[in-house]
Protein backbone atom coordinates (compact mmCIF):
# COMPACT_ATOMS: atom_id res chain seq x y z
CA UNK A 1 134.54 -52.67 46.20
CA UNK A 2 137.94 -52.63 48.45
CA UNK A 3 138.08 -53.29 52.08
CA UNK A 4 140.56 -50.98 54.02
CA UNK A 5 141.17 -50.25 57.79
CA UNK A 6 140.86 -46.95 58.60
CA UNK A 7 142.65 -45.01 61.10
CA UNK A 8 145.63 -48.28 61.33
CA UNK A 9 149.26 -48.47 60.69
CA UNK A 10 149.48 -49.04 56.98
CA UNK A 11 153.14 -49.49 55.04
CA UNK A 12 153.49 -47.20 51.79
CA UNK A 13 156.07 -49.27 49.88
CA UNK A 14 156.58 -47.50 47.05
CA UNK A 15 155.13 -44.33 44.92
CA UNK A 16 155.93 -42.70 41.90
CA UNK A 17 154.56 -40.16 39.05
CA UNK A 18 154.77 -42.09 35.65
CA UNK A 19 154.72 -40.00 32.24
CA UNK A 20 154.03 -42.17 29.11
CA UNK A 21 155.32 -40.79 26.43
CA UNK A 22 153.56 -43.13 23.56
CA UNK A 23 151.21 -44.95 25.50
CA UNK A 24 150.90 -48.13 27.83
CA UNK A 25 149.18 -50.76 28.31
CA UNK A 26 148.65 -51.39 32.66
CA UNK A 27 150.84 -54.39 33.34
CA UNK A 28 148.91 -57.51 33.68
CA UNK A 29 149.79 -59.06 37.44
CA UNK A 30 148.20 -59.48 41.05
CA UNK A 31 150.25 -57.52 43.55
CA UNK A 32 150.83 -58.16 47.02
CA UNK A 33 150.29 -54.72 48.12
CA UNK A 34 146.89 -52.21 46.93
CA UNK A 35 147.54 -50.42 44.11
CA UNK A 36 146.18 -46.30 44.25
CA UNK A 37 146.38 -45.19 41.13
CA UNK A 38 145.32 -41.72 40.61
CA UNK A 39 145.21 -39.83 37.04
CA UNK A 40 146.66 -36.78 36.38
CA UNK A 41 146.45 -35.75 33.47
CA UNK A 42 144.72 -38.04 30.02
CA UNK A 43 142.46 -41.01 30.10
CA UNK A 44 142.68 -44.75 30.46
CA UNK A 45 141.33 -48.36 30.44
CA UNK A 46 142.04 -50.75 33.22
CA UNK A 47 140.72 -54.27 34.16
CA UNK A 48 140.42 -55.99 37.69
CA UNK A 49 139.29 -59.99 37.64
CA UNK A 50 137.13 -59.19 34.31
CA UNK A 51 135.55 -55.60 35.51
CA UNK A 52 136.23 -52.67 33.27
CA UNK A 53 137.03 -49.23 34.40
CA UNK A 54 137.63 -46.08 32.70
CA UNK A 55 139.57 -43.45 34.13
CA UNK A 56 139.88 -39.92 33.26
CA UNK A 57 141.57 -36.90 34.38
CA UNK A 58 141.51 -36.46 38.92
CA UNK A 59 140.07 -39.94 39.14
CA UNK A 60 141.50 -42.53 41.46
CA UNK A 61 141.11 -46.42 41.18
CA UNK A 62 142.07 -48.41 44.12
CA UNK A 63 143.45 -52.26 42.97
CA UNK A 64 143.01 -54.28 45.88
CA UNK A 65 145.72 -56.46 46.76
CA UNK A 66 145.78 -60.36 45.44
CA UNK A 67 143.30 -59.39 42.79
CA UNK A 68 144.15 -59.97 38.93
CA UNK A 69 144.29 -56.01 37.13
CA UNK A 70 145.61 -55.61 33.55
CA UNK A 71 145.37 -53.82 30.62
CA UNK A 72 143.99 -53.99 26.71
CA UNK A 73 144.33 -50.80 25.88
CA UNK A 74 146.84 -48.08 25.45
CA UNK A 75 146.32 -44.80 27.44
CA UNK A 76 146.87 -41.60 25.59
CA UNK A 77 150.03 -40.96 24.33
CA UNK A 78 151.28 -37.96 27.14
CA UNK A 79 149.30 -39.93 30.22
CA UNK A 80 150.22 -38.44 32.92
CA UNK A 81 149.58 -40.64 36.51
CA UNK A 82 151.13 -41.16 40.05
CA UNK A 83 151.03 -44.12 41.91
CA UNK A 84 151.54 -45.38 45.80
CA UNK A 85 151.34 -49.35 46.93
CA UNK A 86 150.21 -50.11 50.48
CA UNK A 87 151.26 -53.47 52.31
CA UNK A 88 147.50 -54.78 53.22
CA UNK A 89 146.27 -55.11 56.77
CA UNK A 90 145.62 -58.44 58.69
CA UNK A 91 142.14 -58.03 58.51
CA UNK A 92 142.21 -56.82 54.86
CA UNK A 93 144.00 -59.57 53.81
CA UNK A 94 141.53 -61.93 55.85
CA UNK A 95 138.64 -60.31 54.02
CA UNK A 96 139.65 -60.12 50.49
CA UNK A 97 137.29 -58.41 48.96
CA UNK A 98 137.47 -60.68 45.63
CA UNK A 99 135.83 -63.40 47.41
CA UNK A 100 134.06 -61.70 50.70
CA UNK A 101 130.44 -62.80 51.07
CA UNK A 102 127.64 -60.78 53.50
CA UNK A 103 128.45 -63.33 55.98
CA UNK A 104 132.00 -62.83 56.11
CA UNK A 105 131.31 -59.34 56.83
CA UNK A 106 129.61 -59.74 59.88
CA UNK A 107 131.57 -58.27 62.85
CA UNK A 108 133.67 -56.64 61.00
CA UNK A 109 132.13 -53.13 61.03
CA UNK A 110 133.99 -51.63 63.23
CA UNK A 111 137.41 -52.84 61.26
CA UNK A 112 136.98 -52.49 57.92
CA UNK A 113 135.76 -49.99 55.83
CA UNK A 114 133.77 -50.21 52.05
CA UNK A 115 135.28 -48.34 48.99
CA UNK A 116 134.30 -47.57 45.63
CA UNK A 117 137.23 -48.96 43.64
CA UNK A 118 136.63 -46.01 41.05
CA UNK A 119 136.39 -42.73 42.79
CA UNK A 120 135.93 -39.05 41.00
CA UNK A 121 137.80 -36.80 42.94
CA UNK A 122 137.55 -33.62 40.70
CA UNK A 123 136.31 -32.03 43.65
CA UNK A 124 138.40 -33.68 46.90
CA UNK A 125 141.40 -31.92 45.68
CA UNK A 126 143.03 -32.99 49.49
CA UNK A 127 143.04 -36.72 47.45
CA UNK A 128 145.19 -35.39 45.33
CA UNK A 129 147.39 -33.91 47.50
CA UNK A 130 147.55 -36.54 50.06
CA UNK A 131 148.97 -38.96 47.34
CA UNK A 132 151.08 -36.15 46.43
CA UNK A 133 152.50 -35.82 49.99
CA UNK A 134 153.01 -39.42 50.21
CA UNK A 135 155.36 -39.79 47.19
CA UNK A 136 157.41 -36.61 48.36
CA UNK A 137 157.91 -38.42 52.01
CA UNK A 138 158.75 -41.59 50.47
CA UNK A 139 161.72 -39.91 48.52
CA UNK A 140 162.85 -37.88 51.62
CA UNK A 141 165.32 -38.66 54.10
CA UNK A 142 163.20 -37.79 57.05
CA UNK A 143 163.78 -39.84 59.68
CA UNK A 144 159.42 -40.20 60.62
CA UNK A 145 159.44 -41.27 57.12
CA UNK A 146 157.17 -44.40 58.00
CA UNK A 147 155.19 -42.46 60.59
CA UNK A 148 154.04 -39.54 58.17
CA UNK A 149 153.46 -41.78 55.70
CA UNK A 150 151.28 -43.72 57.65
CA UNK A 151 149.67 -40.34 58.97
CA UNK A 152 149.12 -38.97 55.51
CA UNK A 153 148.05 -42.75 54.03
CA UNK A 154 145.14 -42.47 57.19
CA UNK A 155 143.98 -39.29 56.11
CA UNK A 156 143.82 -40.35 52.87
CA UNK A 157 141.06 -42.70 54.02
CA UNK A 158 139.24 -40.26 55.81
CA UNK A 159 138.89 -38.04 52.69
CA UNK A 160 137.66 -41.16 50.84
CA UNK A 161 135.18 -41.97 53.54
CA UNK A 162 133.82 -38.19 53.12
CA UNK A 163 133.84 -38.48 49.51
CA UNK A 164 131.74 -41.64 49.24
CA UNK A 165 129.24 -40.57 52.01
CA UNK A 166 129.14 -37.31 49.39
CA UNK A 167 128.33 -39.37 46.81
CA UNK A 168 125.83 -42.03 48.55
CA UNK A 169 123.47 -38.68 49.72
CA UNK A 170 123.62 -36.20 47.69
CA UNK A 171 121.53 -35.77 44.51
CA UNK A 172 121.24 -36.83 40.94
CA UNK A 173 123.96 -34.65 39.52
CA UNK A 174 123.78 -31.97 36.97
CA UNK A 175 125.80 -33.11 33.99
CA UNK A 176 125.94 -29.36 32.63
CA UNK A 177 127.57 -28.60 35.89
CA UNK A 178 130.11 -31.25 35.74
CA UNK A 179 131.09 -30.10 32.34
CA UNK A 180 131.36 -26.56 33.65
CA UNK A 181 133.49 -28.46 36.30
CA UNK A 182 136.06 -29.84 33.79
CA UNK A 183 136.59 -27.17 31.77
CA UNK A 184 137.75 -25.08 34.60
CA UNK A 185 140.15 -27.85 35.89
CA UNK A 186 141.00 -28.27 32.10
CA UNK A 187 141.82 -24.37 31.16
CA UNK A 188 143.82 -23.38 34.79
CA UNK A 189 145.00 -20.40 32.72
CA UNK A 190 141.81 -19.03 32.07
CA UNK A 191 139.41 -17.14 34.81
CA UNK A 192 135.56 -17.22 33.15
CA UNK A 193 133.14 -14.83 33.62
CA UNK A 194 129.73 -15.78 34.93
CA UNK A 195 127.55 -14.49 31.58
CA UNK A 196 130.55 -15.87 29.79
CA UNK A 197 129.78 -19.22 30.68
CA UNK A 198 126.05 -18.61 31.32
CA UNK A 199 126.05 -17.41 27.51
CA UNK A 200 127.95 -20.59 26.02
CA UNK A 201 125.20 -22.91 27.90
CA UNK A 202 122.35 -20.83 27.11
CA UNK A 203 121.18 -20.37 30.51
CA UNK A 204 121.18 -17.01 32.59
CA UNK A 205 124.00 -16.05 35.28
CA UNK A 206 120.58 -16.82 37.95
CA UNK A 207 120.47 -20.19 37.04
CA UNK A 208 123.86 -20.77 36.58
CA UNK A 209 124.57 -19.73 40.24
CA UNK A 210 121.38 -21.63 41.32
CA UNK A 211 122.22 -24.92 40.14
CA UNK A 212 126.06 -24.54 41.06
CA UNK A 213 125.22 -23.94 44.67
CA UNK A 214 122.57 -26.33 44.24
CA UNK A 215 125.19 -29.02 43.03
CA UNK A 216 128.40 -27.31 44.80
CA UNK A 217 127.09 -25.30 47.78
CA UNK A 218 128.27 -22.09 46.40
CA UNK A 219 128.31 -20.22 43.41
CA UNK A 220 130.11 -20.51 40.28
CA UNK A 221 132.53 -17.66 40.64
CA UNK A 222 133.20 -18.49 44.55
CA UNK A 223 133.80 -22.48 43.25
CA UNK A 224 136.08 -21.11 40.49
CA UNK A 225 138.18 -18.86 42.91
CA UNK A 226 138.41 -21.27 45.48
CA UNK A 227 139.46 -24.14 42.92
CA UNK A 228 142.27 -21.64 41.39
CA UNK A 229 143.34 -21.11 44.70
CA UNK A 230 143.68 -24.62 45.12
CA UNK A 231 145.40 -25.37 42.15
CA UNK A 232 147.73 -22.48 43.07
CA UNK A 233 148.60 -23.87 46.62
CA UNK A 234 149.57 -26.82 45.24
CA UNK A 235 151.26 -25.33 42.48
CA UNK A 236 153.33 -23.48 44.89
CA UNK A 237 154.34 -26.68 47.17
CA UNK A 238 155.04 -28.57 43.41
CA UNK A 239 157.42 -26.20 42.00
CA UNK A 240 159.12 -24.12 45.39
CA UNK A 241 161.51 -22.10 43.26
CA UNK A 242 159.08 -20.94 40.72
CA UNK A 243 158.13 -17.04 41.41
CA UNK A 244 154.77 -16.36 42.39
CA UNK A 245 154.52 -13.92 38.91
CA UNK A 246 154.46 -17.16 37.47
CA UNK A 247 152.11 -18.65 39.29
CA UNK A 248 149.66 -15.85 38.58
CA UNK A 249 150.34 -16.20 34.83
CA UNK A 250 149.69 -20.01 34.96
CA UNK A 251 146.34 -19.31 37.24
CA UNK A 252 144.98 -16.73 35.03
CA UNK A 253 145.62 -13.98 37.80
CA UNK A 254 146.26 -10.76 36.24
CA UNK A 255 149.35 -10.57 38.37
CA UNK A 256 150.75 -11.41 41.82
CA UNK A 257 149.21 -8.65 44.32
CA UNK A 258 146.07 -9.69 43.34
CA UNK A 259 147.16 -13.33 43.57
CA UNK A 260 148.54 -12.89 47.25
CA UNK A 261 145.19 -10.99 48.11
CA UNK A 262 143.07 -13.84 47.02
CA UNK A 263 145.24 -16.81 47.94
CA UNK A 264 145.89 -15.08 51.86
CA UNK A 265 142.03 -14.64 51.83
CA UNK A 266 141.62 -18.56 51.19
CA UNK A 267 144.41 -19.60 53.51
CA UNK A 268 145.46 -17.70 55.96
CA UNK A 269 148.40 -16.91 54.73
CA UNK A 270 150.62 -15.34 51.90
CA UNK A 271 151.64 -17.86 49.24
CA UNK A 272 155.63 -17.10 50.27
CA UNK A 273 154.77 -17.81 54.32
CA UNK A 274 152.50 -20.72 53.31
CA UNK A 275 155.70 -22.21 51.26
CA UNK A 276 157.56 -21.64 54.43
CA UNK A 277 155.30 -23.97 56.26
CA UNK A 278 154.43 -26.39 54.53
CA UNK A 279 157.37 -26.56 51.57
């Protein structure tokens, strides 16, 4: 559990994508400011004041600050992660959340704010992005560096808060779905077919859209569409000079009209107007 403030002034320090080559082991320290650490790409083991985690692929593990994290194992050789490190609140340094009790808590509601220290966000892509943002304002030279980063850092927060109150009411979840789930985040190049998939789990393309919407709210090829779409967006804003063919190929469009036609339907707007805006 981490205690954070939403919706207060927060200081991003420092952020940075990391790429490890051979394999790491987390450092072994207790940091002043939190520590988000998100996973992009690979798997790995990390340990705060004796608790284990494992993290895979689009998960994100918050390391609250003055607590002990380290390492015993490697990651994957090819791990690829990105980081940001937030100065703490008053209040959440007050409220520690190594050593908060019940009591402490009381009349604090209103402050601070309870968070999984392991979140899955394979499907709060804006998690992603926000820490995304966040490292690209923190290497600018913008001159509301500090206010968009505190901005982006409280929106952050809020898509947390929505993800957990996902997570604390919705149902037991389907673990052929999440499967399903990964291998489309897994294989961006590749656009499945609904029998194709309802073939390879046995099941009919019925009950494959039933229990998608049941798990997702929609069905399996509107969730694959729309997560393409996402992946393309931010595709787009990662790599501004690549051409939109490109993007197509990568996205398993069969090329860039249909691409455009899809991505304005999503949006709003072209991909090359969108990259205006928001590049």
């Amino acid at each position: 559990m981490v205690l954070l403030e939403k919706m207060k002034l927060h200081t991003v320090a420092s952020g940075n994508y990391v790429t490890s080559v051979h394999g790491m082991l987390h450092p072994d320290r207790i940091l002043k400011e939190h520590d988000f650490l998100y996973i992009l790409d690979g798997t790995w083991e990390i340990r705060e004041d004796g608790v284990i985690y494992q993290l895979h692929s689009d998960d994100l593990l918050i390391l609250a600050a003055g607590r002990h994290h380290y390492g015993l194992e490697m990651c994957n050789p090819g791990n690829r992660h990105m980081y940001i490190h937030v100065l703490p609140t008053r209040a959440e340094e007050q409220y520690n959340p190594s050593h908060t009790t019940t009591d402490d808590l009381l009349g604090t509601e209103n402050e601070l704010f309870s968070y999984s220290s392991l979140l899955h966000c394979q499907q709060a892509p804006r998690v992603r992005q926000y820490i995304q943002d966040m490292i690209s304002v923190l290497w600018s030279q913008s001159i509301e560096r500090e206010n968009r980063l505190s901005l982006l850092f409280s929106l952050l927060l809020c898509e947390l808060s929505q993800l957990e109150a996902q997570k604390n009411s919705r149902k037991p979840s389907d673990p052929m779905i999440e499967e399903i789930i990964r291998l489309i985040h897994s294989t961006p190049q590749t656009f499945f077919s609904a029998s194709e998939i309802a073939s390879r789990y046995y099941i009919c393309e019925r009950t494959l859209n039933n229990r998608f919407h049941k798990n997702c709210g929609k069905t399996f090829p509107a969730f694959q569409m729309e997560t393409r779409l996402e992946m393309v967006r931010q595709f787009l804003l990662a790599q501004p000079d690549t051409k939109l063919r490109e993007a197509a190929i990568n996205y398993g469009f069969c090329d860039e009209f249909h691409l455009s036609k899809a991505f304005k339907r999503q949006f709003g707007l072209s991909p090359s107007r969108y990259r205006q805006i928001h590049g």
